[in-house]
Protein backbone atom coordinates (compact mmCIF):
# COMPACT_ATOMS: atom_id res chain seq x y z
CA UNK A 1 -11.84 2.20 16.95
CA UNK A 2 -10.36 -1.30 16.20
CA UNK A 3 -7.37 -1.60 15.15
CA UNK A 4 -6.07 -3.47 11.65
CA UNK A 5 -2.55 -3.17 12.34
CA UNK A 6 -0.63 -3.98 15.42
CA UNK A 7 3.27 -3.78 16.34
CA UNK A 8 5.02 -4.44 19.00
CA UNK A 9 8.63 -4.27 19.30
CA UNK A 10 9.19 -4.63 15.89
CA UNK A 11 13.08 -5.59 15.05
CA UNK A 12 14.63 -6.24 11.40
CA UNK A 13 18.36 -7.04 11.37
CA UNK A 14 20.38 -7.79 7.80
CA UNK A 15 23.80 -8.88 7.86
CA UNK A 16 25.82 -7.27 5.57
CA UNK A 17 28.73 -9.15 5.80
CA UNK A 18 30.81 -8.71 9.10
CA UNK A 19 28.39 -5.68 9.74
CA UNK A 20 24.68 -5.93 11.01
CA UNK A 21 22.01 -2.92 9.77
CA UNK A 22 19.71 -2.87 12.42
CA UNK A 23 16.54 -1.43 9.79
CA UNK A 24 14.00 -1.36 12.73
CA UNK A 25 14.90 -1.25 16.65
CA UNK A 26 12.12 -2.11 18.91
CA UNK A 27 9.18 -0.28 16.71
CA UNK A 28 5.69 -0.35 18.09
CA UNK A 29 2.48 1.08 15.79
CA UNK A 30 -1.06 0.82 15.68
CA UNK A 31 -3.43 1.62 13.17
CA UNK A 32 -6.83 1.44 13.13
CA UNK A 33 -9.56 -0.09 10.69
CA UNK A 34 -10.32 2.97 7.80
CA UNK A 35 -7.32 5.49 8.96
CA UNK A 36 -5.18 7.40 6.50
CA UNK A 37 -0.99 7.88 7.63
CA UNK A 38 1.15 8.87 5.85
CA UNK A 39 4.90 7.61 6.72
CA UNK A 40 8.16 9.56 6.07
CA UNK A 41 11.73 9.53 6.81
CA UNK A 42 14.82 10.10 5.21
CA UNK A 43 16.75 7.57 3.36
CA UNK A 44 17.61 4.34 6.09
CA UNK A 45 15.24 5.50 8.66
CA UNK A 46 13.25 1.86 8.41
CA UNK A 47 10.46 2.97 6.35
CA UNK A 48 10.65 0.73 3.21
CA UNK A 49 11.91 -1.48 5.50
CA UNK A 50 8.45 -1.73 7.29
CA UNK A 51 6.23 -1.22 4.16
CA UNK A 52 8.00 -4.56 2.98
CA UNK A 53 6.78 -6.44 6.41
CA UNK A 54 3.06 -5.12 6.15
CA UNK A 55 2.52 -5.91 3.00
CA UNK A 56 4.24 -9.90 3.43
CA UNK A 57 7.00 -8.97 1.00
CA UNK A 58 9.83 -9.25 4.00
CA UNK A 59 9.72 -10.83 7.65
CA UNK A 60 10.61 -9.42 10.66
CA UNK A 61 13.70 -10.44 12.76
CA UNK A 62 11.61 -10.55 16.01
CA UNK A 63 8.40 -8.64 17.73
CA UNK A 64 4.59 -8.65 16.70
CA UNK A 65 2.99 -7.69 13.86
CA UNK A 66 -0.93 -8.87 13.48
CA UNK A 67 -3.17 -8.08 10.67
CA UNK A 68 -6.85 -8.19 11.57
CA UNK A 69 -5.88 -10.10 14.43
CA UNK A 70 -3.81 -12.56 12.49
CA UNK A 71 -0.01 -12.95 14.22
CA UNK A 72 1.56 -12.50 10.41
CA UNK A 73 4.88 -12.79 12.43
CA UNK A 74 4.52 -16.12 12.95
CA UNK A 75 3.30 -17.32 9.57
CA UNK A 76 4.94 -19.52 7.37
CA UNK A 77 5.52 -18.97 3.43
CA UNK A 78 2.39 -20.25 1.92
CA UNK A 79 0.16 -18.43 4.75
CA UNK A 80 2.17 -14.95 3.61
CA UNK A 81 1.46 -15.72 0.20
CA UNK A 82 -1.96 -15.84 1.28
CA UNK A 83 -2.12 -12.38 2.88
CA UNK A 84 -0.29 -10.68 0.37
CA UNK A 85 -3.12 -12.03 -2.44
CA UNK A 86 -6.51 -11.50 -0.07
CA UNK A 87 -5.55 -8.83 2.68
CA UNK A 88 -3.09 -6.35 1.05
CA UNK A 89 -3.68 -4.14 -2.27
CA UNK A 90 -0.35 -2.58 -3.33
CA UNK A 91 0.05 0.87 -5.06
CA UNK A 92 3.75 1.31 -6.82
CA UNK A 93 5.26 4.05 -7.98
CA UNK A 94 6.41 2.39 -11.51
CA UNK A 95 2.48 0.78 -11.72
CA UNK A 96 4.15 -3.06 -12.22
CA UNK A 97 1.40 -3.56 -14.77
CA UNK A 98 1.92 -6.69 -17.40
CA UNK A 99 2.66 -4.71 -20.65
CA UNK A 100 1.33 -6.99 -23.01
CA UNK A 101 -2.38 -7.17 -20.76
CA UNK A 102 -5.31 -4.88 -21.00
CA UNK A 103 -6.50 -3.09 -18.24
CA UNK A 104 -9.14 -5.47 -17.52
CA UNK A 105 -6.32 -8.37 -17.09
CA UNK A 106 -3.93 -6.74 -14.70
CA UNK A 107 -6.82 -5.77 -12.70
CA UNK A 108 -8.10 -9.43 -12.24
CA UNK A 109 -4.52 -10.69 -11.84
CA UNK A 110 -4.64 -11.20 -8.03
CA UNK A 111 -8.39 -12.52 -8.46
CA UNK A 112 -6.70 -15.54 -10.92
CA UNK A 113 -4.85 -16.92 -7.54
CA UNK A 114 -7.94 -16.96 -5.58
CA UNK A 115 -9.66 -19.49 -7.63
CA UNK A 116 -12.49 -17.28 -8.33
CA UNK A 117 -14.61 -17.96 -11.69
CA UNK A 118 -13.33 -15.99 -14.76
CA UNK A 119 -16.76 -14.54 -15.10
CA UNK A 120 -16.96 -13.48 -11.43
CA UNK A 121 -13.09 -12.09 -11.92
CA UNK A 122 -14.18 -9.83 -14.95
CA UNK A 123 -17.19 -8.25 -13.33
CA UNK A 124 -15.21 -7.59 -10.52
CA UNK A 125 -12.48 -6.27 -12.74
CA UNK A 126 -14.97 -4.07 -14.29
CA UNK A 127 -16.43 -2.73 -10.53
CA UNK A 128 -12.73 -1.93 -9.76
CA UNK A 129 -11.98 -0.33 -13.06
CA UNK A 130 -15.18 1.65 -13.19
CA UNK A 131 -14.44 2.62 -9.21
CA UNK A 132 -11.38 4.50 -9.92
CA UNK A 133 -12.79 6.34 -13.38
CA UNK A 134 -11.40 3.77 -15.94
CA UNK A 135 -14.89 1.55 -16.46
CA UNK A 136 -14.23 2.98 -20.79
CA UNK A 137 -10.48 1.59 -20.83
CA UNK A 138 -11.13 -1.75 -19.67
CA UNK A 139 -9.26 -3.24 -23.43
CA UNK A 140 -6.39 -0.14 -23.49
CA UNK A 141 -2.76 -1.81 -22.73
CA UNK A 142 -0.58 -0.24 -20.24
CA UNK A 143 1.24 1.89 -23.61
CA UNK A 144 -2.37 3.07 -24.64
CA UNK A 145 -3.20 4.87 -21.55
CA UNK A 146 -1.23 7.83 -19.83
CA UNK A 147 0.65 7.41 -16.34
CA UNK A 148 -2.15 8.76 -14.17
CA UNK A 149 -4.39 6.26 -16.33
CA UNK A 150 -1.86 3.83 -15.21
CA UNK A 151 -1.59 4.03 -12.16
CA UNK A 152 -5.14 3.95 -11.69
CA UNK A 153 -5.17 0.65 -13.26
CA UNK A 154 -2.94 -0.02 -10.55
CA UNK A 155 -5.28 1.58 -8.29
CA UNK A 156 -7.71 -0.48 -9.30
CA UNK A 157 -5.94 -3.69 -9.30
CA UNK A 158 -4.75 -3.01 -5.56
CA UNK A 159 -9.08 -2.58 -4.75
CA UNK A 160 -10.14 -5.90 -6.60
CA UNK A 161 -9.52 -8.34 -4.03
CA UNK A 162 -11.38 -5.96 -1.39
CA UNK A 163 -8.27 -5.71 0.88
CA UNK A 164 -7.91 -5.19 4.45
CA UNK A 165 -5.67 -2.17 3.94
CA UNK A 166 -4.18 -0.52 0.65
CA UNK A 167 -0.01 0.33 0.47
CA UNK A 168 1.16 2.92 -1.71
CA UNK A 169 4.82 3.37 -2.02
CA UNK A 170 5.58 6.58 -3.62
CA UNK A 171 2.64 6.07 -5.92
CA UNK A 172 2.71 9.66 -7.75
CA UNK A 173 6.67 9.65 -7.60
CA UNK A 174 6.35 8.95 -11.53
CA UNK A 175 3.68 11.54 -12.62
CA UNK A 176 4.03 15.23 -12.79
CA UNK A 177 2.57 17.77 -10.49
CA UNK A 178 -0.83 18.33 -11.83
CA UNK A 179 -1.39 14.23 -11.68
CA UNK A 180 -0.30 13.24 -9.04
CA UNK A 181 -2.71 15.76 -7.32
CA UNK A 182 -5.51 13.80 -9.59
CA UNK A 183 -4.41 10.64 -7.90
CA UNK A 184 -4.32 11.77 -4.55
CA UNK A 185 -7.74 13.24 -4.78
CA UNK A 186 -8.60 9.48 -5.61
CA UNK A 187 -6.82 8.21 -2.53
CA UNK A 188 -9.01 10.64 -0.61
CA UNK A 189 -12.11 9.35 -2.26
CA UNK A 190 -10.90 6.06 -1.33
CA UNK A 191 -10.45 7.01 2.62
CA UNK A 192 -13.81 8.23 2.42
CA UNK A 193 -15.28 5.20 0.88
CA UNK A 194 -14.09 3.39 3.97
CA UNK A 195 -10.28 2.14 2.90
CA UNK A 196 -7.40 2.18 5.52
CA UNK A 197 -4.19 3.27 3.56
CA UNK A 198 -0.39 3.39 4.37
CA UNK A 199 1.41 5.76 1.91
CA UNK A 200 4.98 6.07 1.65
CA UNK A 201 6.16 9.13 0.57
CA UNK A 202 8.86 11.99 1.01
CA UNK A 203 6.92 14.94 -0.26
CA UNK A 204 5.60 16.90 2.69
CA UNK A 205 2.52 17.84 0.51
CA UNK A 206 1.64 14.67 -0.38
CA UNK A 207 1.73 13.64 3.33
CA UNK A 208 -0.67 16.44 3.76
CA UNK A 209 -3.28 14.30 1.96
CA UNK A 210 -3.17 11.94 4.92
CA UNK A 211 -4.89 12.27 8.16
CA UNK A 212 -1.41 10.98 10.24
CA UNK A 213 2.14 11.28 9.54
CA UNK A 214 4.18 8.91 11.04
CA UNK A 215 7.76 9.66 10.94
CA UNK A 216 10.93 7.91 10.94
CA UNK A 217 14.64 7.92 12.19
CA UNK A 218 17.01 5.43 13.01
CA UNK A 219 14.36 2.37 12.57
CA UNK A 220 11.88 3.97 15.49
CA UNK A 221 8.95 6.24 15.38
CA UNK A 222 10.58 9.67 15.85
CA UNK A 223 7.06 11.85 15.68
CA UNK A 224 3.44 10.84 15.31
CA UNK A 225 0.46 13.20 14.70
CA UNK A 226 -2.31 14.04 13.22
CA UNK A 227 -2.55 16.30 10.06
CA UNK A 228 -4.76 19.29 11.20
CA UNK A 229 -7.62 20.39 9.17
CA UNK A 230 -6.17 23.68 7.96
CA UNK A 231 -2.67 22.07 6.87
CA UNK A 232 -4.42 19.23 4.81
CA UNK A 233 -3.74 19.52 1.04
């Protein structure tokens, strides 16, 4: 199976005054085109750290990172900016939907900086809203719909562009129990449609969604394996 991502080496260094954090140390990854991980790790283990490279929000300090066989380590602003709006769909955990928009708008946001045709945007808008179980709340605001309803929105938003791979960081940390299982029964139906999708999260049953849990320590893969059919949530 091909893979989407690649990493080699991976390094991300901040200096914090006289002190250096090194976030990542040498990390090396692959995943492939339509897998499901899962990535954990306590609190400064690297993986926000490396959620923010993937999805063009950070850079790297040095190693490899490619995206669909793209060398994103080596890109300059305005080609990032480019990934980030066509490659990557991003899944929050506080939605980061535009208050005063409808559900329709926020889902066509990243579909207004690919100079695609307003009418092409809404019926895309629609497919994506419809896809995720929202197609009757395409004119409720953000403060007319509940947070699951939200963060399918978000959901939605993060499928319009047709990305290469979906990131969700802590995406039910905001919802009680009974939704978040709602929206990870959506990821799943998502997997299954063909999406590859990184989740960041620190609930072990969440993880269990996934089909691989990566974990982290100290900025370097500390386990990797798959999630076996009888411990899957």
């Amino acid at each position: 199976m091909s893979s989407v991502i690649k990493i080699r080496d991976l390094t991300k260094t901040y200096d914090m005054g006289a002190t250096q954090v090194h976030a990542l140390s040498g990390l090396s990854l692959d995943i492939a085109v339509n897998e499901y991980v899962a990535i954990m790790g306590p609190s400064g283990s690297g993986k926000s750290t490396l959620l923010n490279i993937l999805g063009c929000l950070d850079v790297s300090t040095s190693g490899l990172y490619e995206l669909n066989g793209q060398v994103v380590s080596e890109m300059d602003d305005d080609e990032l900016a480019r990934i980030r709006n066509q490659e990557i769909g991003f899944v929050f955990q506080t939605f980061n939907l535009l208050p005063r928009s409808d559900a329709l708008n926020n889902v066509e946001l990243p579909l207004v900086y690919s100079s695609i045709p307003p009418s092409e945007r809404r019926q895309r808008a629609h497919r994506s809203l419809e896809a995720v179980g929202l197609g009757d709340r395409t004119h409720h605001r953000p403060n007319e719909l509940s947070g699951g309803q939200r963060q399918r929105v978000a959901i939605a938003r993060a499928l319009v562009n047709d990305p290469a791979i979906i990131l969700a960081d802590e995406p039910t940390g905001a919802l009680d129990s009974r939704t978040g299982e709602e929206i990870m029964e959506l990821f799943r139906h998502l997997h299954e449609e063909g999406n590859t999708i990184i989740l960041v999260t620190h609930e072990e049953e969440i993880a269990r969604y996934s089909r691989r849990i990566v974990r982290f320590r100290d900025g370097v893969v500390e386990s990797d394996e798959p999630v076996a059919e009888e411990m899957r949530t």
